[in-house]
C-alpha atoms as a PDB file:
ATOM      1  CA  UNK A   1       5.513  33.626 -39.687  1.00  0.00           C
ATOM      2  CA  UNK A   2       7.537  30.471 -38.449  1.00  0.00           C
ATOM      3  CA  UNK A   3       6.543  30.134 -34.756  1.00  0.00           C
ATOM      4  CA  UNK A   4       9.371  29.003 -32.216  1.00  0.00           C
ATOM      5  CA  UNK A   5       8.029  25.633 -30.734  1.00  0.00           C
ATOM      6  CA  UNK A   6       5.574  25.094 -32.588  1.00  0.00           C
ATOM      7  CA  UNK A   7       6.137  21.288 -33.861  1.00  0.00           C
ATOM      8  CA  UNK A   8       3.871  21.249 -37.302  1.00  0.00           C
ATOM      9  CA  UNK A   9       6.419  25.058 -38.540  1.00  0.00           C
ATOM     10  CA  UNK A  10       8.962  22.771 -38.011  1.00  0.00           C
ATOM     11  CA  UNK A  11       7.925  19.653 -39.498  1.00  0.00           C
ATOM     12  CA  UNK A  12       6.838  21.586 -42.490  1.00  0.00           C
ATOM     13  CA  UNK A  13       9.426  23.715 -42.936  1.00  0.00           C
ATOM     14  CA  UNK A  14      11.632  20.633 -42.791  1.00  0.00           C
ATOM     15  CA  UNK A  15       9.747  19.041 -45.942  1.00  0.00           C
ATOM     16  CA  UNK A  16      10.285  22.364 -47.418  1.00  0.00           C
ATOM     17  CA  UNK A  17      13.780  21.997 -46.676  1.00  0.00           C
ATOM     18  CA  UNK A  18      14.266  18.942 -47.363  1.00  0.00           C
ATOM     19  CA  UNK A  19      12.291  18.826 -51.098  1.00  0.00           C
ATOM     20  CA  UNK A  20      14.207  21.662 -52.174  1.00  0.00           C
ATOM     21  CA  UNK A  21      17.208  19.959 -51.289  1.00  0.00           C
ATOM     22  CA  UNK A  22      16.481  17.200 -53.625  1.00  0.00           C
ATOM     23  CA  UNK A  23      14.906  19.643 -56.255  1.00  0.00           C
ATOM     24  CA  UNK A  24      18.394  21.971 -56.197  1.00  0.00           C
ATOM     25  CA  UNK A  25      20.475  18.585 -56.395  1.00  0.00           C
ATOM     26  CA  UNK A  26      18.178  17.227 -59.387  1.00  0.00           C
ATOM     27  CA  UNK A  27      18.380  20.681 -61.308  1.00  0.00           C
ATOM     28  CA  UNK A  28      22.306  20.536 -60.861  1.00  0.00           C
ATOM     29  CA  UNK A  29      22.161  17.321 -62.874  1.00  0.00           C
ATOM     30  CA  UNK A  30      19.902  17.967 -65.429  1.00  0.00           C
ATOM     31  CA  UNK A  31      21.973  21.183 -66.346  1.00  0.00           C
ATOM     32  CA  UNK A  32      25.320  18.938 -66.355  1.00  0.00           C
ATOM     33  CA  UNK A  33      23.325  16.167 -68.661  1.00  0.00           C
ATOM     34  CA  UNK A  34      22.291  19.176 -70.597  1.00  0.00           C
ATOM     35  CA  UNK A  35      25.655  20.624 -71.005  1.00  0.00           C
ATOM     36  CA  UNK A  36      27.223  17.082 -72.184  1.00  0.00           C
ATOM     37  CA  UNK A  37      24.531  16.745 -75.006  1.00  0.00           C
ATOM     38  CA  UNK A  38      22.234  13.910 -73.214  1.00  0.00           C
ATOM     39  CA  UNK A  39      19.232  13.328 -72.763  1.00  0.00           C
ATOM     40  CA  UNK A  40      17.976  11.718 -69.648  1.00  0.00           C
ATOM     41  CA  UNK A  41      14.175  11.443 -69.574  1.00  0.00           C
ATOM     42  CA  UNK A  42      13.966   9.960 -65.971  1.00  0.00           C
ATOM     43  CA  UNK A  43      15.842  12.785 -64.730  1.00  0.00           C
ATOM     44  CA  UNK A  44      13.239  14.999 -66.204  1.00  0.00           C
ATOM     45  CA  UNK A  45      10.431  12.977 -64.894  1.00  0.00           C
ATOM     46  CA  UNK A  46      12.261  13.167 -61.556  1.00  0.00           C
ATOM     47  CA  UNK A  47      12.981  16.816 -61.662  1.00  0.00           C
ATOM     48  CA  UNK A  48       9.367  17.494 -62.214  1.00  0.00           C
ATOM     49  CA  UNK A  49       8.507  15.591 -59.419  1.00  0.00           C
ATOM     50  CA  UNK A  50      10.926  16.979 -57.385  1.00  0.00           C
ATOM     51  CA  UNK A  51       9.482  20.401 -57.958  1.00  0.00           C
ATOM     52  CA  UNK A  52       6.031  19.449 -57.674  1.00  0.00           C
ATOM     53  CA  UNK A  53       7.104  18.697 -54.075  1.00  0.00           C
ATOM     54  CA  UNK A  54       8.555  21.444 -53.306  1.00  0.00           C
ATOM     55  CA  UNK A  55       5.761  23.525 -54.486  1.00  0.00           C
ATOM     56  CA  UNK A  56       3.076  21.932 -52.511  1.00  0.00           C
ATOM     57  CA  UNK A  57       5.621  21.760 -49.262  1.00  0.00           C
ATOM     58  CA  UNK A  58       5.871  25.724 -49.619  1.00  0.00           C
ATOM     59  CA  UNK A  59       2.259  26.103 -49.983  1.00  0.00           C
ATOM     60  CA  UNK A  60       1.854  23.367 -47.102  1.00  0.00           C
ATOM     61  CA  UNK A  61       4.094  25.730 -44.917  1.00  0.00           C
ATOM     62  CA  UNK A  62       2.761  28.527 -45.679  1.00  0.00           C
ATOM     63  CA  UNK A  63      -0.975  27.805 -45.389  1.00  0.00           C
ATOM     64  CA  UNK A  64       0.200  26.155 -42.220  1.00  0.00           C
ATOM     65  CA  UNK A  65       1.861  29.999 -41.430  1.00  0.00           C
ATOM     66  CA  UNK A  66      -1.133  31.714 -41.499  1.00  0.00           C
ATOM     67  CA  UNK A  67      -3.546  30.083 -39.248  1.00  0.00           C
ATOM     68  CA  UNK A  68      -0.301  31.413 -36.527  1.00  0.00           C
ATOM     69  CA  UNK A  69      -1.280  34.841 -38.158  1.00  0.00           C
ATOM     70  CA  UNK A  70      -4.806  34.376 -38.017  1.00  0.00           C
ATOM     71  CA  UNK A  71      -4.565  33.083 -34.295  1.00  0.00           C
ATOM     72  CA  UNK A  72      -2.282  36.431 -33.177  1.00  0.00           C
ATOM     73  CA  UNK A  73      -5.071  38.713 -35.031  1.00  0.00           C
ATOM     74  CA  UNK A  74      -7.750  37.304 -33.454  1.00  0.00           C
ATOM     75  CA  UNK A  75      -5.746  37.362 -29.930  1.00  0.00           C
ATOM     76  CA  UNK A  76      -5.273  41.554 -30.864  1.00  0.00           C
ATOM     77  CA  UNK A  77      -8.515  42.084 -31.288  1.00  0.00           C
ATOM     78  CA  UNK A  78      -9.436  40.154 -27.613  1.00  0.00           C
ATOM     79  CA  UNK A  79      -7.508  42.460 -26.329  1.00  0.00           C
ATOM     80  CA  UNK A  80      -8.812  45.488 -27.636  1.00  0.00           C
END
């Protein structure tokens, strides 16, 4: 749950964004190496990396997420 204005979403979700990006582009190129027979090792390494990023990013964002969900729950039950 991405909150409107809220500047750390954003920031996050732009890492997100942004490392899957490179992660997509990376992939795209190790498929085309694979495709022409070579073998590029530093792509691999790279590609790795690249998905290690994205990974934590999305858990970044989402952890990030739920504090907003834990904050509206705990408004709900104020209210109650």
């Amino acid at each position: 749950m991405r909150v409107r204005g809220c500047e750390e979403c954003e920031r996050l979700w732009r890492e997100y964004r942004d490392a899957t990006f490179k992660y997509v582009k990376l992939d795209g190129q190790a498929k085309m190496a694979e495709m022409r027979c070579e073998v590029d090792n530093t792509l691999q390494t790279e590609l790795a990396d690249a998905r290690i990023r994205r990974d934590i990013a999305l858990r970044q964002s989402n952890q990030h997420e739920a504090t907003h969900v834990s904050q509206a729950m705990a408004a709900g039950q104020n209210e109650a």
